[in-house]
Protein backbone atom coordinates (compact mmCIF):
# COMPACT_ATOMS: atom_id res chain seq x y z
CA UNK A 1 0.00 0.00 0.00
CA UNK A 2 2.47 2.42 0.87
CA UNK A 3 4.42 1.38 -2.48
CA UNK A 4 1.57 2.90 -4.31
CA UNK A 5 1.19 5.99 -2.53
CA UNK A 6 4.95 6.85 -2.87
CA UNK A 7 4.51 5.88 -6.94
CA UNK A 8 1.36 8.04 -6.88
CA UNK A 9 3.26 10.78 -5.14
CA UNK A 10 5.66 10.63 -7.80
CA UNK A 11 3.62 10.78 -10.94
CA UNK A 12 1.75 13.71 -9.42
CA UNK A 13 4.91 15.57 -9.06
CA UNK A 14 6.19 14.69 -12.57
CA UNK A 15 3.17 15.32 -14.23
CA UNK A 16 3.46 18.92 -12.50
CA UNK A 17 6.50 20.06 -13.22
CA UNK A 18 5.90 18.91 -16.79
CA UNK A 19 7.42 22.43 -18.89
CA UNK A 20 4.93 23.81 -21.64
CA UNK A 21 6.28 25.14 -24.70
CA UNK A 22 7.99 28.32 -24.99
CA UNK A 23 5.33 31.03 -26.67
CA UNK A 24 6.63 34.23 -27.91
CA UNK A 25 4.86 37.30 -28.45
CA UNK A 26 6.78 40.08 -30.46
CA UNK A 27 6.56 43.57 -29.31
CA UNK A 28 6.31 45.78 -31.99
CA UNK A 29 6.35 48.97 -30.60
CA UNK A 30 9.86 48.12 -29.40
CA UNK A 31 11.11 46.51 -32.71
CA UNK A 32 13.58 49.09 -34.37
CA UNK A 33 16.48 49.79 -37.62
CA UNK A 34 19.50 51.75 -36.63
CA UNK A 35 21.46 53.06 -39.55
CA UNK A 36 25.19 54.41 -38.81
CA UNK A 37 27.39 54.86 -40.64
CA UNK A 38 31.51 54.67 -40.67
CA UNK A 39 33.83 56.21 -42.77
CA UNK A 40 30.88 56.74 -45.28
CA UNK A 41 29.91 53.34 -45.62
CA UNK A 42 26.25 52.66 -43.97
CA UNK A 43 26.14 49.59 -40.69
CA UNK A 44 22.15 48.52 -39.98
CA UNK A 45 21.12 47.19 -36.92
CA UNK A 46 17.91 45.42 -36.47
CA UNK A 47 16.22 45.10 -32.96
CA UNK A 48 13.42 43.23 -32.07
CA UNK A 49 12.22 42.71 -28.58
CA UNK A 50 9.92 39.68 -27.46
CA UNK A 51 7.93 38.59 -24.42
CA UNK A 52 8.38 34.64 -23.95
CA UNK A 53 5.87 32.81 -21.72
CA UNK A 54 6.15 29.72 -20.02
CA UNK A 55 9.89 30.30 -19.55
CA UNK A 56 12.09 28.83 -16.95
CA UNK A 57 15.81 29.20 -16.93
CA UNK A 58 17.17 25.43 -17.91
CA UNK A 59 19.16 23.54 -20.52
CA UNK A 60 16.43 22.62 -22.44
CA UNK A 61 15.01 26.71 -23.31
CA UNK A 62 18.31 28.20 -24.13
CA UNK A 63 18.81 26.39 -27.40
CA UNK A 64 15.23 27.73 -28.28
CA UNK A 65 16.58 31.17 -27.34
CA UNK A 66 19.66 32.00 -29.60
């Protein structure tokens, strides 16, 4: 009996700290071009900024993140 609780126990725990996917949300308002320019010769620079829900900071999400 107390086997069963402990593997109950467990599967409630795993199932719980089961990670959604990552959902990103881009924020345009933020989202920008920068021109400069060096010696005469024009450099652009391109920002975008996103939200990203259900994040958590582990192995698994960085290689979604670069």
């Amino acid at each position: 009996m107390k086997r069963n609780v402990f593997v109950l126990m467990f599967l409630s725990l795993f199932m719980a700290c089961e990670q959604k996917p990552l959902q990103f949300e881009k924020l345009e308002q933020f989202s920008r071009i920068d021109t400069m320019s060096d010696n005469g010769k024009p450099y652009y620079y391109k920002t975008d900024i996103y939200i990203v829900k259900n994040y958590k900071d582990n192995f698994q999400n960085e290689p979604q993140l670069v």
